[in-house]
Protein backbone atom coordinates (compact mmCIF):
# COMPACT_ATOMS: atom_id res chain seq x y z
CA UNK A 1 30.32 -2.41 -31.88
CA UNK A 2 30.42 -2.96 -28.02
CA UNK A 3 29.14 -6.09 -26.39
CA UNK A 4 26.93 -5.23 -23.54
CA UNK A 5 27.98 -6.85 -20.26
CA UNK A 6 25.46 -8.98 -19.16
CA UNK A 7 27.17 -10.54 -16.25
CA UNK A 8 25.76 -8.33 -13.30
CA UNK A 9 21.94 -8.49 -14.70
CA UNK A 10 21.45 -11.72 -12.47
CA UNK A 11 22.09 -10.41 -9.31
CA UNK A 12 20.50 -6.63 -10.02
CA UNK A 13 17.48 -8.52 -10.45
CA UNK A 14 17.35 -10.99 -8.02
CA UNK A 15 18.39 -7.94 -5.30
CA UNK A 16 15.56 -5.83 -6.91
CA UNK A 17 12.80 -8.55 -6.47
CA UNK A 18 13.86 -9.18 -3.02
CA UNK A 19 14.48 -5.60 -1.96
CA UNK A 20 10.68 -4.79 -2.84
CA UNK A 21 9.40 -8.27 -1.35
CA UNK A 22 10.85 -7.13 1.88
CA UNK A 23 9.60 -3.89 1.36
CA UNK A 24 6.45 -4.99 0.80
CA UNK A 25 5.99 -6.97 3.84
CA UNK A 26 7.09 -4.40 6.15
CA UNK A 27 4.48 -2.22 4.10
CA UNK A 28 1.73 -4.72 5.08
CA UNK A 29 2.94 -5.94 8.41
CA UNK A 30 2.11 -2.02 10.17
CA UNK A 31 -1.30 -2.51 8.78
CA UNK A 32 -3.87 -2.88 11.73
CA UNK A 33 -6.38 -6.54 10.52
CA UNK A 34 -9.44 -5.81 12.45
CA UNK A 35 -10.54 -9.90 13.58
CA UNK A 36 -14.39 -8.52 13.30
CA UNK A 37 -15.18 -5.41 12.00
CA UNK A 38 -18.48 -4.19 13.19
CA UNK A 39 -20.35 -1.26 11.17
CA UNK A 40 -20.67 1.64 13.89
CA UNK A 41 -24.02 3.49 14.31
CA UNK A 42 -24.39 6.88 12.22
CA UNK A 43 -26.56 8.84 12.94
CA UNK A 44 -27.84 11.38 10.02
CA UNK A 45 -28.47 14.54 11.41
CA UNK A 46 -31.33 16.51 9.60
CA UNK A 47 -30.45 19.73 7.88
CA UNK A 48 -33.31 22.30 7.27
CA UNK A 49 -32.80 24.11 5.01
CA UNK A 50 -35.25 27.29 3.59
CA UNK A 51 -36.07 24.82 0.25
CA UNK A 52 -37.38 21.96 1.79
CA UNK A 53 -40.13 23.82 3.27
CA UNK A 54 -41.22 25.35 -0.15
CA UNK A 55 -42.93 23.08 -3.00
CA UNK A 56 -40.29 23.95 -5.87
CA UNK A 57 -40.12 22.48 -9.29
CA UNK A 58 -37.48 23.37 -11.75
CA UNK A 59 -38.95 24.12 -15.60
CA UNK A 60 -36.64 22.79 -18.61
CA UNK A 61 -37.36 24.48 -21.82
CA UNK A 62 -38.53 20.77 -22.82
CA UNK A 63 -41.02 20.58 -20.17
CA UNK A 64 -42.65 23.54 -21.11
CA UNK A 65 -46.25 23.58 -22.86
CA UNK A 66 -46.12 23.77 -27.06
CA UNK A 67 -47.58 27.11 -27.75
């Protein structure tokens, strides 16, 4: 039976780990840090709609009266 090589492992890993470290930080360095963020004003606007005018109730079958 074979022997695996082994020898390269070291270095595929070590590139690997550095390779996404470095990717990483240039991930998070184009990232805009706001110093302090400030909640802007919104503003709800008010939707009629035709139901809110009405009085509506919805019935479930458990709601209604025993007979």
């Amino acid at each position: 039976m074979p022997q695996l090589n082994t020898a390269t492992w070291f270095i595929t890993i070590v590139s690997m780990i550095l390779t996404l470290f470095i990717v990483f930080q240039l991930k998070f360095s184009k990232h805009i840090y706001y110093l302090n963020p400030e909640p802007s004003p919104t503003e709800s606007q008010k939707h009629t709609t035709p139901w809110e005018t009405k009085w509506t109730k919805i019935y479930l079958p458990l709601s209604l009266p025993l007979h």
